[in-house]
C-alpha atoms as a PDB file:
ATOM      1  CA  UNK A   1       0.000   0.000   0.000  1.00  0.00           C
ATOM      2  CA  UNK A   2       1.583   3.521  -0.946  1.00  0.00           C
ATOM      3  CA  UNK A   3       1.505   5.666   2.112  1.00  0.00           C
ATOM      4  CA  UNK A   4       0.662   9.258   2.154  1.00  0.00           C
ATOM      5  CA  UNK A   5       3.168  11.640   3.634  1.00  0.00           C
ATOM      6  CA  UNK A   6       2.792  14.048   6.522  1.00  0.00           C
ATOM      7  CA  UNK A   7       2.259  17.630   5.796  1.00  0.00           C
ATOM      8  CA  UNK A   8       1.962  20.178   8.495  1.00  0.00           C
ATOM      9  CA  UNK A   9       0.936  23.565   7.600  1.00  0.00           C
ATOM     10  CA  UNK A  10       1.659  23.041   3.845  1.00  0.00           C
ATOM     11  CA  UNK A  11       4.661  21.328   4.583  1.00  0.00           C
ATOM     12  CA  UNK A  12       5.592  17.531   3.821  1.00  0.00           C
ATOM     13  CA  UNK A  13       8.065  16.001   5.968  1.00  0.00           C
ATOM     14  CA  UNK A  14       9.889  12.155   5.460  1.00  0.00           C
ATOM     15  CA  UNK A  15       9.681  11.451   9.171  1.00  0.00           C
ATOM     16  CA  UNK A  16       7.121  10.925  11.287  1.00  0.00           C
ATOM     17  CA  UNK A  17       9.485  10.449  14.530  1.00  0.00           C
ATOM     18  CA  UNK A  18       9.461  14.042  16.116  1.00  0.00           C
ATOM     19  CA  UNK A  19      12.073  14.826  18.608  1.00  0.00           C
ATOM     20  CA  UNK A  20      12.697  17.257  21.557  1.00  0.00           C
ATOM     21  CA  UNK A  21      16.584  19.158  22.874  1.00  0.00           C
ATOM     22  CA  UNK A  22      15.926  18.728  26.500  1.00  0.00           C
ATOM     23  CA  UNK A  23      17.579  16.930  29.236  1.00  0.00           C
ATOM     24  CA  UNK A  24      20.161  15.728  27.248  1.00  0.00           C
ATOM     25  CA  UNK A  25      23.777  16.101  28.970  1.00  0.00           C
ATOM     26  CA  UNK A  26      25.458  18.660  26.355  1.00  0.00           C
ATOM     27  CA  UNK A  27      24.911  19.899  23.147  1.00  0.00           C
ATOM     28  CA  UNK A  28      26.712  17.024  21.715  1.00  0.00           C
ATOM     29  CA  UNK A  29      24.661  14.470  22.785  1.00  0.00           C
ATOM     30  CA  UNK A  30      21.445  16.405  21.419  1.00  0.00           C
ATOM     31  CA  UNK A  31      23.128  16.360  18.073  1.00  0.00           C
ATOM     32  CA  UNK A  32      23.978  12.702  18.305  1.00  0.00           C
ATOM     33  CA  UNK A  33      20.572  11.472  19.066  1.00  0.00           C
ATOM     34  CA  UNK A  34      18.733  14.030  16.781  1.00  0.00           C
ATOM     35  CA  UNK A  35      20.657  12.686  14.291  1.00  0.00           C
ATOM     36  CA  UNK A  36      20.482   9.142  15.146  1.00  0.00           C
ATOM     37  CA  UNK A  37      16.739   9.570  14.974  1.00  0.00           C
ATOM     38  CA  UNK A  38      16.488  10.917  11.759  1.00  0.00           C
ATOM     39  CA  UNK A  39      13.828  13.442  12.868  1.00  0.00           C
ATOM     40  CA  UNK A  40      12.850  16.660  10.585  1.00  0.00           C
ATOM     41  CA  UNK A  41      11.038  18.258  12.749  1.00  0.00           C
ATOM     42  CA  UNK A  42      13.032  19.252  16.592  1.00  0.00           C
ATOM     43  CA  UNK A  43      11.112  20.848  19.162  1.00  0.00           C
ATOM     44  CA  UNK A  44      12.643  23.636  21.651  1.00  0.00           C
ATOM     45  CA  UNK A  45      11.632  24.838  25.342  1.00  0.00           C
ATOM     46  CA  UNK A  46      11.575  28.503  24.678  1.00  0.00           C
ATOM     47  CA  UNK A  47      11.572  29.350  28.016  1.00  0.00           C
ATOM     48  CA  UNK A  48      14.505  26.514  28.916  1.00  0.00           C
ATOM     49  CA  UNK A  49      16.659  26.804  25.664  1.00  0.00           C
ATOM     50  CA  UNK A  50      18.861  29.434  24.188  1.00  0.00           C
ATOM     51  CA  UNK A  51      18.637  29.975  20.674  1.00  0.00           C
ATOM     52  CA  UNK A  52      20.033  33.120  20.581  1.00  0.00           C
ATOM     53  CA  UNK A  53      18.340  35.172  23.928  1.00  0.00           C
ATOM     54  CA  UNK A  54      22.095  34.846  25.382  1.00  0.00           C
ATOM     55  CA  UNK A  55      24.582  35.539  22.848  1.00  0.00           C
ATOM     56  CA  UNK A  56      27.455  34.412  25.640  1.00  0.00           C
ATOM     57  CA  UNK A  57      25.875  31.102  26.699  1.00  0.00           C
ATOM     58  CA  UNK A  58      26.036  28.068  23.394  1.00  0.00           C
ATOM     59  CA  UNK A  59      23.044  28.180  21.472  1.00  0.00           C
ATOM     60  CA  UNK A  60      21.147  24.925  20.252  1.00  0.00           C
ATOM     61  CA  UNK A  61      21.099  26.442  17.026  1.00  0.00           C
ATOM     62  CA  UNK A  62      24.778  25.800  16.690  1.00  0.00           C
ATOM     63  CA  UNK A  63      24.354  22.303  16.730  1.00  0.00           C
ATOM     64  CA  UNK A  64      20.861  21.953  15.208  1.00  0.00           C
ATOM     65  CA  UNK A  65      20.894  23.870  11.903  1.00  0.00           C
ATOM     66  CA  UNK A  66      17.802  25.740  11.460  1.00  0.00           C
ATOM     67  CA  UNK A  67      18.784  24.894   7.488  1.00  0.00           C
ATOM     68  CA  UNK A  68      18.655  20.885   8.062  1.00  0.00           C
ATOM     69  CA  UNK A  69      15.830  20.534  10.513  1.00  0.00           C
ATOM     70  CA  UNK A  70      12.217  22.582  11.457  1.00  0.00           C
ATOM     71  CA  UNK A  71      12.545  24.271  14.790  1.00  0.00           C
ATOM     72  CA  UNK A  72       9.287  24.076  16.947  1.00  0.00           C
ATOM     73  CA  UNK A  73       9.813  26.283  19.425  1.00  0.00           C
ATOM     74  CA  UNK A  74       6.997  25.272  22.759  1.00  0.00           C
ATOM     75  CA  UNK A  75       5.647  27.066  25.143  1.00  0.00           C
ATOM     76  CA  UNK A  76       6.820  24.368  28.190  1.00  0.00           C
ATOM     77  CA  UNK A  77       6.438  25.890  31.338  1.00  0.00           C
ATOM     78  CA  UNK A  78       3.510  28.095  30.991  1.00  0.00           C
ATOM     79  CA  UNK A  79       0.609  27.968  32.878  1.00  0.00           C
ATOM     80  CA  UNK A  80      -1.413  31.052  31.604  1.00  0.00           C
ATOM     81  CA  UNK A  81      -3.101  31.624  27.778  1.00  0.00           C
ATOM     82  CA  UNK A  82      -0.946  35.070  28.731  1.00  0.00           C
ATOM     83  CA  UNK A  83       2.694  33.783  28.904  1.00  0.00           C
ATOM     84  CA  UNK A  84       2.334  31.095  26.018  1.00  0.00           C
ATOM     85  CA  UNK A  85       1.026  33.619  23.476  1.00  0.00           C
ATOM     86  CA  UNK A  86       3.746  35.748  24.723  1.00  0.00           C
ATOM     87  CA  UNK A  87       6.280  32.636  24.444  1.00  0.00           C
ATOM     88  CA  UNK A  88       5.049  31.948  20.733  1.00  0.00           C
ATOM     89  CA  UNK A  89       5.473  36.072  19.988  1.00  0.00           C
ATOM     90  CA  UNK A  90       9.442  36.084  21.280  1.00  0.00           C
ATOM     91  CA  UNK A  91       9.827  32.488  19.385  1.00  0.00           C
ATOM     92  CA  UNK A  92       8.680  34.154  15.962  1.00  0.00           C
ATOM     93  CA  UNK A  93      11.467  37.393  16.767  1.00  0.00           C
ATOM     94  CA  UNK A  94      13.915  35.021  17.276  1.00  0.00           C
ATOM     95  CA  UNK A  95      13.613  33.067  14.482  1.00  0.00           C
ATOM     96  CA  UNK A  96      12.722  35.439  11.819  1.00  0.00           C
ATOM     97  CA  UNK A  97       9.284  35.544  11.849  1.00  0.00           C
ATOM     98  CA  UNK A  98       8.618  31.617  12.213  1.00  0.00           C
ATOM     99  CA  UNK A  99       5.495  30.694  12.352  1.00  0.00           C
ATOM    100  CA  UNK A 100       4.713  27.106  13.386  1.00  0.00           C
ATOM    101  CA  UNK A 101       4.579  26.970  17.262  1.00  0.00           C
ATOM    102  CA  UNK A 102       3.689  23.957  19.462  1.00  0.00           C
ATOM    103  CA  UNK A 103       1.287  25.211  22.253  1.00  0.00           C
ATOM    104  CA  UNK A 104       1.216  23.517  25.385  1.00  0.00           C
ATOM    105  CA  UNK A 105      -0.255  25.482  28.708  1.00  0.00           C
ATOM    106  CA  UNK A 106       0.018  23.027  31.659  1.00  0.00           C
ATOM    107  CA  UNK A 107      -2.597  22.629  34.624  1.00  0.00           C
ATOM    108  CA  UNK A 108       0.163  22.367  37.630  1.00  0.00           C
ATOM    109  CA  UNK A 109       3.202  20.641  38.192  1.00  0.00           C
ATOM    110  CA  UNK A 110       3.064  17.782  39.501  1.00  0.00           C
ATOM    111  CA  UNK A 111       0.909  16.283  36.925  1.00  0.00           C
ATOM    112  CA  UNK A 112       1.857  18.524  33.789  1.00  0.00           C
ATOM    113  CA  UNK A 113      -1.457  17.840  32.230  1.00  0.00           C
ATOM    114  CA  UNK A 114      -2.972  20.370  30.010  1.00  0.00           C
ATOM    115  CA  UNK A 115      -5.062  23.176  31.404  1.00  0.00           C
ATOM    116  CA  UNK A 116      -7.875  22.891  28.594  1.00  0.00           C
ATOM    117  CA  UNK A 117      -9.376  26.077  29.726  1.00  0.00           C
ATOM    118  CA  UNK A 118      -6.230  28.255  28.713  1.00  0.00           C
ATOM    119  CA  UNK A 119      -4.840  26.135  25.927  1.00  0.00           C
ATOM    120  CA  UNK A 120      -8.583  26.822  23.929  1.00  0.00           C
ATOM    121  CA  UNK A 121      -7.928  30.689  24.645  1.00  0.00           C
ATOM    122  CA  UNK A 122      -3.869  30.879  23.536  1.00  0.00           C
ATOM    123  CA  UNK A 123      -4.956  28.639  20.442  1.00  0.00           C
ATOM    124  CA  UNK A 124      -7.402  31.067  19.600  1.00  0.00           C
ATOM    125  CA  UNK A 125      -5.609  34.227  20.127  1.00  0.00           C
ATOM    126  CA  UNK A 126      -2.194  32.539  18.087  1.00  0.00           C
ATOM    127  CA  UNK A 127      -4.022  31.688  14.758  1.00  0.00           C
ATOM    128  CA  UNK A 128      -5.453  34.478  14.949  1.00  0.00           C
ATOM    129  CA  UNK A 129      -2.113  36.323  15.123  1.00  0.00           C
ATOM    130  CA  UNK A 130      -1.102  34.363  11.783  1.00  0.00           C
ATOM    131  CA  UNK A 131       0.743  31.544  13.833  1.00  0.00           C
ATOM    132  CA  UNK A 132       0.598  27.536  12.743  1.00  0.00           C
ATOM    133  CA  UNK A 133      -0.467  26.367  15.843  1.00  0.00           C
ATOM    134  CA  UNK A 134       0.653  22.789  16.494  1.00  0.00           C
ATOM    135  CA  UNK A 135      -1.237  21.485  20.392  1.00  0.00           C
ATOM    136  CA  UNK A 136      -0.673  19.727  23.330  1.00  0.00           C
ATOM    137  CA  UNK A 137      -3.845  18.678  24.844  1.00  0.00           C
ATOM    138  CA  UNK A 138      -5.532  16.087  26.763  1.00  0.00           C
ATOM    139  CA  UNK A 139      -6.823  12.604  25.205  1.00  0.00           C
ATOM    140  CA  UNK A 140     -10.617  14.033  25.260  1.00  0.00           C
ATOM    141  CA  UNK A 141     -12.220  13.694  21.467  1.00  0.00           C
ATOM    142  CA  UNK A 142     -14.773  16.749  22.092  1.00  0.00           C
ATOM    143  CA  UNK A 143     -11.791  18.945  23.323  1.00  0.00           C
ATOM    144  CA  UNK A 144      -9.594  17.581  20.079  1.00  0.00           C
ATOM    145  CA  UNK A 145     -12.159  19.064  17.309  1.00  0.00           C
ATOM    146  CA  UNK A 146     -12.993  21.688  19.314  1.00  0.00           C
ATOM    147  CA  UNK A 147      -9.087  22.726  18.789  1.00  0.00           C
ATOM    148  CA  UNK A 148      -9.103  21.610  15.413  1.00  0.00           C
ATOM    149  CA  UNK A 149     -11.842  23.537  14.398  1.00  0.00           C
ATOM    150  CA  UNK A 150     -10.181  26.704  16.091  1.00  0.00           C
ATOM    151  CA  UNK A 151      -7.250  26.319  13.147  1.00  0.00           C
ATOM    152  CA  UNK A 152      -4.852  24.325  14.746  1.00  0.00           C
ATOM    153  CA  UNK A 153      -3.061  22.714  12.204  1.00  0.00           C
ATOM    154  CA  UNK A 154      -2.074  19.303  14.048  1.00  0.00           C
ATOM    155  CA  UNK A 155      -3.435  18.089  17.540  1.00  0.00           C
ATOM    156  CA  UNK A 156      -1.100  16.007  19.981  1.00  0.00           C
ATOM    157  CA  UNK A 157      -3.118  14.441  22.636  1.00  0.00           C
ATOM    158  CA  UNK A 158      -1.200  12.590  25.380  1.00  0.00           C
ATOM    159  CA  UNK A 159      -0.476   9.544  25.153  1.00  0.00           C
ATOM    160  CA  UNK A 160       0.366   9.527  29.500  1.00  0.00           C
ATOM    161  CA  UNK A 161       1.766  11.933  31.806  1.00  0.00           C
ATOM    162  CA  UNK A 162       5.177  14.136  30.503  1.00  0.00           C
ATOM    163  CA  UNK A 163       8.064  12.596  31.234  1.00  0.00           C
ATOM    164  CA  UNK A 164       6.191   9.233  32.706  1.00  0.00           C
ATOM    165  CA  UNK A 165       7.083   6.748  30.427  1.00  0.00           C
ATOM    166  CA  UNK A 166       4.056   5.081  30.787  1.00  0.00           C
ATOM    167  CA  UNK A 167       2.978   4.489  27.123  1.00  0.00           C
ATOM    168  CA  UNK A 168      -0.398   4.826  26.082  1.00  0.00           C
ATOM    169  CA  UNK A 169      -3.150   4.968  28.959  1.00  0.00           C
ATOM    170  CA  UNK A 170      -5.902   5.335  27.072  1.00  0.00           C
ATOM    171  CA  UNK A 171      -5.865   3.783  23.498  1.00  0.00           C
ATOM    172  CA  UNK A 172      -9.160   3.934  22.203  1.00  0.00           C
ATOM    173  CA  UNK A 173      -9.650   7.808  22.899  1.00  0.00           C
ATOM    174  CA  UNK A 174      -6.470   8.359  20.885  1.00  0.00           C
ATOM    175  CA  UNK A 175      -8.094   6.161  18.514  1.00  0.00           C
ATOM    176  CA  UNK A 176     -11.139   8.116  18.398  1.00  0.00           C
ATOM    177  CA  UNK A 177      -9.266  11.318  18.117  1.00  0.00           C
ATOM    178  CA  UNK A 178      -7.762  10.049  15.193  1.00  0.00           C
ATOM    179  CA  UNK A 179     -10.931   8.735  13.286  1.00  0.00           C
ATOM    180  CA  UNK A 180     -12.575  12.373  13.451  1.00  0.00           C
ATOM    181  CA  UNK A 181      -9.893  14.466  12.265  1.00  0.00           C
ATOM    182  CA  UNK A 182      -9.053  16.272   9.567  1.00  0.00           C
ATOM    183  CA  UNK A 183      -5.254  17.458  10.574  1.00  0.00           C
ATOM    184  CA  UNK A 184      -2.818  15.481  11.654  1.00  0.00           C
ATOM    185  CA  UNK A 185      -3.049  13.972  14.983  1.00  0.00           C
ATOM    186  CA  UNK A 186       0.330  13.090  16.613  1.00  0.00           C
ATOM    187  CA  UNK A 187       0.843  11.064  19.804  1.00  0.00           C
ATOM    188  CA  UNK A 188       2.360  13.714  22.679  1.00  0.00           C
ATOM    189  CA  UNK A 189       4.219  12.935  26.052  1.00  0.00           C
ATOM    190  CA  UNK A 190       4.357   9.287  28.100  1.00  0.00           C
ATOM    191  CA  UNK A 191       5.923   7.203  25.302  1.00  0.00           C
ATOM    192  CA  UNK A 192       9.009   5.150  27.106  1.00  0.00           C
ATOM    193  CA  UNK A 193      10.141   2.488  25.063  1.00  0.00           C
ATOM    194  CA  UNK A 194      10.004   1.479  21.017  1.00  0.00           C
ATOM    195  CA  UNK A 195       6.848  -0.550  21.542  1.00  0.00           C
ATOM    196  CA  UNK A 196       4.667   2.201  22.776  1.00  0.00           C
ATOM    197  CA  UNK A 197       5.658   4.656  19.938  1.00  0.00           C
ATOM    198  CA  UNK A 198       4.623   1.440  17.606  1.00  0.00           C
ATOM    199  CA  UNK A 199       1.216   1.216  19.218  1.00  0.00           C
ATOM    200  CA  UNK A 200       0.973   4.528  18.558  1.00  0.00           C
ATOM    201  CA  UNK A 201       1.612   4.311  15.012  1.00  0.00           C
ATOM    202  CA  UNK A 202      -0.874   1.056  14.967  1.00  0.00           C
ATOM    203  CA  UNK A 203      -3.581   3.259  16.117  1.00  0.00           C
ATOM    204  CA  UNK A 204      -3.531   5.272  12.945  1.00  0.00           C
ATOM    205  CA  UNK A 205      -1.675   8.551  14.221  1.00  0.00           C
ATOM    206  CA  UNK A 206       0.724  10.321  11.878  1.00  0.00           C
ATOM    207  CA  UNK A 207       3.310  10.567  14.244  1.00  0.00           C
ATOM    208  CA  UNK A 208       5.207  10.232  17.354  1.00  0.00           C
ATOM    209  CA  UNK A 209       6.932  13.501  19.442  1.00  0.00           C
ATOM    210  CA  UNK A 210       9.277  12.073  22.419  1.00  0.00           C
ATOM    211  CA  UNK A 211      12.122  13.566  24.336  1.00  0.00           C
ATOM    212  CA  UNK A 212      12.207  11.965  27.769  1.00  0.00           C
ATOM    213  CA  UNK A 213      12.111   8.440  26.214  1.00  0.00           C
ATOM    214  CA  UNK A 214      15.293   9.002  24.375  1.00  0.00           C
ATOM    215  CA  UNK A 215      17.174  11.595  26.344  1.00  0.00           C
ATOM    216  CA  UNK A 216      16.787   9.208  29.757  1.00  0.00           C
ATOM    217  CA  UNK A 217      17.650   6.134  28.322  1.00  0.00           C
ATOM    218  CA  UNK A 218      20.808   4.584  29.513  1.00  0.00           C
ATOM    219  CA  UNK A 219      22.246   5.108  25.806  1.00  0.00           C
ATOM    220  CA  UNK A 220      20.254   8.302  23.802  1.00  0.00           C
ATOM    221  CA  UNK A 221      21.642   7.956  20.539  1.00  0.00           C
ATOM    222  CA  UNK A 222      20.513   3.973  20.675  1.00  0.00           C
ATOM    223  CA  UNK A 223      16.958   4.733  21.858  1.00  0.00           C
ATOM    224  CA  UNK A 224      16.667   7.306  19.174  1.00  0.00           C
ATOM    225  CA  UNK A 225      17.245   4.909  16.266  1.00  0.00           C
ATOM    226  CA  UNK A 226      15.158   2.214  18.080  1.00  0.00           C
ATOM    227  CA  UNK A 227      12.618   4.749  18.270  1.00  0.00           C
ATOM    228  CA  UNK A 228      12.929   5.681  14.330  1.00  0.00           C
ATOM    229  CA  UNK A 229      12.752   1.676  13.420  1.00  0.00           C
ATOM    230  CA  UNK A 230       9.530   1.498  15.693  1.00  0.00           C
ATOM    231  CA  UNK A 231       7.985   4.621  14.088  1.00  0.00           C
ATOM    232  CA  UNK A 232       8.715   3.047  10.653  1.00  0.00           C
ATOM    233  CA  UNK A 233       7.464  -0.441  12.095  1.00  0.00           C
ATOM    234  CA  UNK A 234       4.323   0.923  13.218  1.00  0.00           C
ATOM    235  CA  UNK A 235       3.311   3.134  10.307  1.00  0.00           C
ATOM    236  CA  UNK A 236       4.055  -0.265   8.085  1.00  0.00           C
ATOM    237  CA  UNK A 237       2.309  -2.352  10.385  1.00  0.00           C
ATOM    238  CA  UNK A 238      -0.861   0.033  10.556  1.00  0.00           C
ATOM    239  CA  UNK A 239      -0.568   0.321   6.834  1.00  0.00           C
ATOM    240  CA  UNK A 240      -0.810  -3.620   5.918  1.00  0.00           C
ATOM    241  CA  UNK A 241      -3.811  -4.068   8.004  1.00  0.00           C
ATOM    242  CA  UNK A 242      -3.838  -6.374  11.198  1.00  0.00           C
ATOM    243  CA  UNK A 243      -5.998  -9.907  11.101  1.00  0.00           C
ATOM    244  CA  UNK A 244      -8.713  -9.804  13.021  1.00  0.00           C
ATOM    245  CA  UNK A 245      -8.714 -11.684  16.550  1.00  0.00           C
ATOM    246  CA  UNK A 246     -10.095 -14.878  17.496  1.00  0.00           C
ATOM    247  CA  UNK A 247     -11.377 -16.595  20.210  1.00  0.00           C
ATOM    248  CA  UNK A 248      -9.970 -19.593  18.877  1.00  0.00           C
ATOM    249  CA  UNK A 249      -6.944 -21.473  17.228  1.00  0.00           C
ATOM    250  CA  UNK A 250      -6.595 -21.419  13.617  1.00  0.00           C
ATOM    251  CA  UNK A 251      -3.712 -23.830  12.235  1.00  0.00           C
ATOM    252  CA  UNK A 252      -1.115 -22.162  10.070  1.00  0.00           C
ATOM    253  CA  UNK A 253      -1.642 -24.771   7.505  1.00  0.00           C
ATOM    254  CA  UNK A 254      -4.247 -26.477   5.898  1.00  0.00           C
ATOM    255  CA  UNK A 255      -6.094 -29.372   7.689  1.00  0.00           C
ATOM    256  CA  UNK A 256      -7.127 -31.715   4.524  1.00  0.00           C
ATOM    257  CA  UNK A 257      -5.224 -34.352   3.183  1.00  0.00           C
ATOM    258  CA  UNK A 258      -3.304 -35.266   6.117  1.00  0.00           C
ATOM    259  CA  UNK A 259      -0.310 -37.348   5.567  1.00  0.00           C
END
């Protein structure tokens, strides 16, 4: 079966394994495992990262070439509508009036799960500004369109809690979310190991953002091409078309004419 590729905002990218530049011990190692991963797209912690806010502290940008992969500058660590519009706004001065933003406006911090209530109001406030507005949000269907139909260009529903590692909690929402859109939908936070990014792919989403899952592993730049063979996996696997499931055995081979 001939696959169709992901586009985002007009744009087509060749992987569907998207990648974050935290937590990783140095610069070097980010490179290393962004590379490894084979990732277009590379998201950044505007409020964590310095892509040029310090000019005498490194920048990520010297490592990760604006001209080789899409910068996604997020909005991590805001809690307010208020501070992740104005997150997005210093993102696009930065970067030369870059558009495409991933929103993400957390509830509180020991759980890191979306504050729906906000993220609706920044999301409607950025496309309106002329951003690409790429969301974090919970695993809720209703909440999903509603973003979509606000102009978000992609919706990322978790997939568990940031950071957890805890795969997918709650499969058939995702699966739902999936079945009613019209953007891409792309699994968000909680993936921990190759498996659950599969699943994810197996459940018919267009792709996979991780950074915890790779940058805590034991060896980063290994996890990040396990991850990009599990993407691919998944995608393939989804793709083919699974058998269906039976209560009962079904021998491999044919049953007549027994020698």
């Amino acid at each position: 079966m001939t696959d169709t590729p992901l586009v985002i905002a007009g744009k087509t990218y060749n992987s569907r394994l998207l990648v974050g530049s935290g937590k990783y011990k140095d610069l070097a190692e980010t490179k290393l495992a962004t590379d490894a991963a084979e990732a277009n797209i590379i998201t950044v912690a505007i409020r964590r990262t310095n892509i040029g806010q310090d000019a005498n502290e490194p920048s990520l940008l010297d490592v990760i070439s604006p001209d080789t992969y899409t910068i996604l500058p997020n909005t991590a660590g805001c809690y307010t509508a208020k501070d992740a519009v104005r997150t997005c706004q210093l993102a696009r001065e930065l970067l030369g009036g870059h558009n495409l933003v991933k929103l993400e406006v957390l509830g509180d911090e020991k759980t890191l799960y979306p504050n729906i209530v906000e993220t609706l109001a920044a999301a409607k406030t950025l496309v309106n500004d002329g951003f690409d507005v790429m969301v974090y949000t919970s695993d809720d269907p209703i909440v999903a369109k509603e973003l979509e139909n606000i102009g978000c260009v992609a919706v990322m529903p978790l997939a568990s809690l940031i950071g957890s590692g805890q795969g997918i909690a709650n499969p058939a929402n995702i699966k739902l979310i999936k079945e009613q859109a019209s953007v891409p939908v792309l699994v968000d936070a909680g993936i921990g190991c190759a498996s659950d990014a599969a699943k994810a792919m197996e459940l018919g989403c267009d792709g996979v953002l991780m950074n915890s899952a790779i940058a805590n592993a034991q060896d980063p730049v290994l996890m990040a091409s396990a991850m990009k063979h599990a993407v691919i996996a998944g995608r393939e696997s989804f793709l083919a078309g699974r058998m269906m499931k039976k209560a009962f055995a079904s021998a491999s081979s044919p049953m007549e004419n027994l020698i």
